[in-house]
N, C-alpha and C. Protein backbone atom coordinates (compact mmCIF):
# COMPACT_ATOMS: atom_id res chain seq x y z
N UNK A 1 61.98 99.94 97.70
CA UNK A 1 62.61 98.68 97.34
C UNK A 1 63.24 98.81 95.96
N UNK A 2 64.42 98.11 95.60
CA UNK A 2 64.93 97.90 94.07
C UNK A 2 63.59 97.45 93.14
N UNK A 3 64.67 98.16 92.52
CA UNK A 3 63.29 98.09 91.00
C UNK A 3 64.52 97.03 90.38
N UNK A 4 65.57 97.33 89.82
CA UNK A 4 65.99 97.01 88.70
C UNK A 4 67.45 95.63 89.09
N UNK A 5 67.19 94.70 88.31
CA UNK A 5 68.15 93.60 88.76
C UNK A 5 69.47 93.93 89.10
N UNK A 6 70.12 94.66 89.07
CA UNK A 6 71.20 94.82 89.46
C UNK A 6 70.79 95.89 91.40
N UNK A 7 70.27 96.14 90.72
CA UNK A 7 70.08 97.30 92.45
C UNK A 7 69.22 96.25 93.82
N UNK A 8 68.39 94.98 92.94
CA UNK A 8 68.60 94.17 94.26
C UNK A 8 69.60 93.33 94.45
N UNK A 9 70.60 93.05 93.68
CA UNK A 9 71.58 92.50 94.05
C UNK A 9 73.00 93.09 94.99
N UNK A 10 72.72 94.25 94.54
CA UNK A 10 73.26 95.34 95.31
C UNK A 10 72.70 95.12 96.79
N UNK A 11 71.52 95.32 96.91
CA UNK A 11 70.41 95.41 98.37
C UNK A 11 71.38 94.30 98.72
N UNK A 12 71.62 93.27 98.20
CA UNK A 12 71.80 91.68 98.68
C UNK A 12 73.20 91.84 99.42
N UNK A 13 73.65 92.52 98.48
CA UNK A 13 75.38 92.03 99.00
C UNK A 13 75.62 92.99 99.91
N UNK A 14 74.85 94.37 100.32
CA UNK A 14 75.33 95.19 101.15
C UNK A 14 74.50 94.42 102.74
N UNK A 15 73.33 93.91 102.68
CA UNK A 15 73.23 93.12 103.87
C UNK A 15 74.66 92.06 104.26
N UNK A 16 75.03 91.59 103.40
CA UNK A 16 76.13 90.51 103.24
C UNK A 16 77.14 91.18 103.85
N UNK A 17 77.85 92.17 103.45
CA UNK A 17 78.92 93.41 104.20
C UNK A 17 78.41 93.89 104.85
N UNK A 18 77.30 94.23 105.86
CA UNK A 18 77.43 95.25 106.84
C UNK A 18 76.98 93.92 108.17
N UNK A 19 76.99 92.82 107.37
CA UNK A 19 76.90 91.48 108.76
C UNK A 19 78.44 91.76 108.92
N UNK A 20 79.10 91.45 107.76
CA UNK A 20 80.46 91.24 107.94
C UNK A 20 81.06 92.31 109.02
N UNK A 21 80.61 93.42 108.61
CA UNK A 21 81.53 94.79 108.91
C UNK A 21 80.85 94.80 110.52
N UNK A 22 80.41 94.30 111.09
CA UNK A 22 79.40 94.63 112.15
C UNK A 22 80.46 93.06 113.23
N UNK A 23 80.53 92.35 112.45
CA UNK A 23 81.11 91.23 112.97
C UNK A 23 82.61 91.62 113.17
N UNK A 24 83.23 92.21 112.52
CA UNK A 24 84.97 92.54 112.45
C UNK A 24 84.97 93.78 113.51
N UNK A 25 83.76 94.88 113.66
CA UNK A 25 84.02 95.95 114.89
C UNK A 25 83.28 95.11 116.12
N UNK A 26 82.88 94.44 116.59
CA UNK A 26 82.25 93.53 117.73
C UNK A 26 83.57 93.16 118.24
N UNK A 27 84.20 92.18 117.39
CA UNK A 27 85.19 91.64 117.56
C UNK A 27 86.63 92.68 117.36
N UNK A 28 87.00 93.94 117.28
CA UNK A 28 87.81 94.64 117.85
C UNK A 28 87.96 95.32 118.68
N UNK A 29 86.42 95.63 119.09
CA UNK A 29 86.22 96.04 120.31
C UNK A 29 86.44 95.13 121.64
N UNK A 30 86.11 93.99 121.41
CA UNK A 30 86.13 93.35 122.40
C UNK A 30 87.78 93.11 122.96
N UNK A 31 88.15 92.91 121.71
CA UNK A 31 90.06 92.66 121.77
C UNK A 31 90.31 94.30 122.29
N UNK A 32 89.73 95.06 122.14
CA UNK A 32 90.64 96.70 122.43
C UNK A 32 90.22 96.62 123.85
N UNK A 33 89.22 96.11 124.23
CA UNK A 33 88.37 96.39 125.89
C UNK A 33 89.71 95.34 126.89
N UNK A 34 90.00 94.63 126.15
CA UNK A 34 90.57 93.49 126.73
C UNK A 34 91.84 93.64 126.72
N UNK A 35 92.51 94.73 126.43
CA UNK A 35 93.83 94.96 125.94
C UNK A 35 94.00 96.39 127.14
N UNK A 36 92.93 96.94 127.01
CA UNK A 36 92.85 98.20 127.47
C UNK A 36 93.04 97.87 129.28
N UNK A 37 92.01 97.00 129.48
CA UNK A 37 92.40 96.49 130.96
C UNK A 37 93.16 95.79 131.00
N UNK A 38 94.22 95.31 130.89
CA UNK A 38 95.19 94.17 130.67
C UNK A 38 97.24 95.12 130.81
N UNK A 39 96.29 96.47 130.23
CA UNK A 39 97.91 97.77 130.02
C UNK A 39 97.05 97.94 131.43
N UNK A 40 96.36 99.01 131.77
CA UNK A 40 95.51 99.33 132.97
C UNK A 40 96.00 98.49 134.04
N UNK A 41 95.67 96.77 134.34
CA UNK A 41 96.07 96.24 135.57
C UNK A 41 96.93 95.51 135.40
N UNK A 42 97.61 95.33 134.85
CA UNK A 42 99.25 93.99 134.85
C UNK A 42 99.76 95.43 133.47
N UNK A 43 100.68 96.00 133.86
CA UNK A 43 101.47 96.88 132.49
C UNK A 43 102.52 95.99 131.89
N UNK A 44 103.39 95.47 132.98
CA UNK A 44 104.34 94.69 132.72
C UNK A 44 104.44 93.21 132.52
N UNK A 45 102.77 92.60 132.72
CA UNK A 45 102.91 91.31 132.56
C UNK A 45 103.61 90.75 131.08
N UNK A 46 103.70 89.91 130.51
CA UNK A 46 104.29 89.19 129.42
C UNK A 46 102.95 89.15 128.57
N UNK A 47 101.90 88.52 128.86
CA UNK A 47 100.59 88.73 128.31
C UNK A 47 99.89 89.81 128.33
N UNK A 48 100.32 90.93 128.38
CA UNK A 48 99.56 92.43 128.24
C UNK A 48 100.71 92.46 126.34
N UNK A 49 101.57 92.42 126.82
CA UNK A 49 102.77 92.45 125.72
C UNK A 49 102.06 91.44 124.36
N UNK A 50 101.40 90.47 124.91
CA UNK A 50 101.18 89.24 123.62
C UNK A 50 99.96 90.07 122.84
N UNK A 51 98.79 90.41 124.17
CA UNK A 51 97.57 90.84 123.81
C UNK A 51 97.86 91.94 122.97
N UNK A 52 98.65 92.99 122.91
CA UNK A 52 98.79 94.22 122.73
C UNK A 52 99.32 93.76 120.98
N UNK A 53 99.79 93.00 120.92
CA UNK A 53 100.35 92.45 119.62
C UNK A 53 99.42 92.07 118.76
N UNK A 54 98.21 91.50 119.52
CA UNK A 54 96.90 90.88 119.09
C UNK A 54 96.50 91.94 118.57
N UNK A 55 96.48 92.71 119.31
CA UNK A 55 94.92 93.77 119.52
C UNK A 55 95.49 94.49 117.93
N UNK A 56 96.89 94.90 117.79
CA UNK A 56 97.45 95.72 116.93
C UNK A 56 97.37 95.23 115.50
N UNK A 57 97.48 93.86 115.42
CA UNK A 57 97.34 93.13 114.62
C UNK A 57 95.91 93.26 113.69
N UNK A 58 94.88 92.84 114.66
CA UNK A 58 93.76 92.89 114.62
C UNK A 58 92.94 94.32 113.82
N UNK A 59 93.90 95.22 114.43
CA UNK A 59 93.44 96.59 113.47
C UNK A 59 94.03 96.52 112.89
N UNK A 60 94.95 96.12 112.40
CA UNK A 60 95.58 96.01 110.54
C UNK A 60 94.81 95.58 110.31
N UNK A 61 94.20 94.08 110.20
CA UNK A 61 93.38 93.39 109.63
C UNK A 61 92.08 93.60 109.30
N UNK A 62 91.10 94.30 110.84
CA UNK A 62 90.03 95.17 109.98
C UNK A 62 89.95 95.95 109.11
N UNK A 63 91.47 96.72 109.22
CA UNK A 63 91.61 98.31 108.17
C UNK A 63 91.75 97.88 107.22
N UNK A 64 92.28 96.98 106.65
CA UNK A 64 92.48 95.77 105.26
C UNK A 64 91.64 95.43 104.46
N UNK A 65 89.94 95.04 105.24
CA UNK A 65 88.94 95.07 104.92
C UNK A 65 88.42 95.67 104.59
N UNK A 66 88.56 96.93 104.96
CA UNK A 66 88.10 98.32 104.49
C UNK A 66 86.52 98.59 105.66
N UNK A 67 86.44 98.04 106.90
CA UNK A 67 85.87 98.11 107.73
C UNK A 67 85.93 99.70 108.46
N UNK A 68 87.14 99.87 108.28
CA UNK A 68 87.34 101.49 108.69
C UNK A 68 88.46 102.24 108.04
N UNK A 69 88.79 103.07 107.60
CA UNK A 69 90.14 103.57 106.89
C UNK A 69 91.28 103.27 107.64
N UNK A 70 92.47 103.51 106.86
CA UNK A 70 93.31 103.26 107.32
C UNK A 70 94.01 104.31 108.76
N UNK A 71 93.71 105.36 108.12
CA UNK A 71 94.22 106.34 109.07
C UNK A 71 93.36 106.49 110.29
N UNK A 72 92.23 106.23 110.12
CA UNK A 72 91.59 105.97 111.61
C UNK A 72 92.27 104.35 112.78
N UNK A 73 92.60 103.29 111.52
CA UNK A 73 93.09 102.23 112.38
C UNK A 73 94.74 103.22 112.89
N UNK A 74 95.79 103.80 111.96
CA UNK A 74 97.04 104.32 112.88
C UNK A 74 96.69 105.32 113.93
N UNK A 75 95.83 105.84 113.88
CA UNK A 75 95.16 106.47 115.43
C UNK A 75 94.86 105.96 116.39
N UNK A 76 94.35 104.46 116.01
CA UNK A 76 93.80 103.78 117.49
C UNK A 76 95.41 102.91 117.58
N UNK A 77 96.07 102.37 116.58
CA UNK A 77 97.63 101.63 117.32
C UNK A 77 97.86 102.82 117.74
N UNK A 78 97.95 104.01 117.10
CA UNK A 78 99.37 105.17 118.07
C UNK A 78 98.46 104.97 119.51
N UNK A 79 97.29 105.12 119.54
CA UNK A 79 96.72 105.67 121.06
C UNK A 79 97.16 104.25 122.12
N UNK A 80 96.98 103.21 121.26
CA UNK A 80 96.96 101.93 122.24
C UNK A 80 98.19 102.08 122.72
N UNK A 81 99.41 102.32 121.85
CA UNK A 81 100.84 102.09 122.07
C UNK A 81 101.34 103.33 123.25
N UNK A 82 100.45 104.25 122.88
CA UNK A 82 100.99 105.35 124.03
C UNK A 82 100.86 105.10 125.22
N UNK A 83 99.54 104.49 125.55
CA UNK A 83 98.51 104.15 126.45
C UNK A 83 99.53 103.50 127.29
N UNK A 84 100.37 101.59 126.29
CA UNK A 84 101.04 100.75 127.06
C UNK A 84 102.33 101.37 127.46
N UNK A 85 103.08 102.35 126.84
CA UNK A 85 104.10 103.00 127.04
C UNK A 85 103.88 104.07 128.56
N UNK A 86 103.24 104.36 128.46
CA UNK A 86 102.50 105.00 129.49
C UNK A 86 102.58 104.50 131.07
N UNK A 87 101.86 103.30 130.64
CA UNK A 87 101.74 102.59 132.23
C UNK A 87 103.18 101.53 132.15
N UNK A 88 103.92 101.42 131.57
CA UNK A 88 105.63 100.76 131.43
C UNK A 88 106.82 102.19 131.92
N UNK A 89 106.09 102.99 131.43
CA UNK A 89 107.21 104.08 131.97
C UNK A 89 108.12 104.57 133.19
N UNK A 90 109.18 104.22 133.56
CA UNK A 90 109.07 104.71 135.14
C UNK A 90 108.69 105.58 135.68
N UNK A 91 108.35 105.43 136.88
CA UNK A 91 107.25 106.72 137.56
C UNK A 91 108.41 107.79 138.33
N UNK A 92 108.27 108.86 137.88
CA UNK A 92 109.67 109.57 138.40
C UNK A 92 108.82 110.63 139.90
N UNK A 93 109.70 109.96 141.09
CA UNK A 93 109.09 110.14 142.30
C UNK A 93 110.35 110.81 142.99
């Protein structure tokens, strides 16, 4: 346990950020799960297009926080964007 007043205040605020940080990946995951099936079964709907805007959004905004670096959030937009490009592409038959 902290000995010294500053190192439990420390203890304090890192419970405080890792609720936070625990709350911002719950909630991008859930938007990436939901995005992921959405390119997967409707590619071309209008709302795969909105979600996908969400979802992209959404990892700026965690990476902002400093919830995860930045260069790990442009890895998961490039992958998402390939992903929707992917299933939009014409299928050459």
């Amino acid at each position: 346990m902290a000995n010294t007043k500053s190192a439990k205040k420390r203890a304090r605020q890192n419970v405080v950020r890792r609720a936070k940080n625990v709350f911002y990946k719950a909630r991008l995951r859930t938007t990436l799960k939901k995005t992921e099936t959405l390119v997967e079964t409707e590619p071309t709907a209008p709302e795969t297009a909105e979600q996908l805007k969400a979802a992209l959004r959404l990892i700026d905004k965690t990476a902002s926080k400093g919830v995860f670096h930045r260069n790990t959030a442009a890895r998961r937009k490039s992958r998402l964007v390939a992903r929707f490009k992917k299933a939009n592409a014409p299928s050459e038959s």
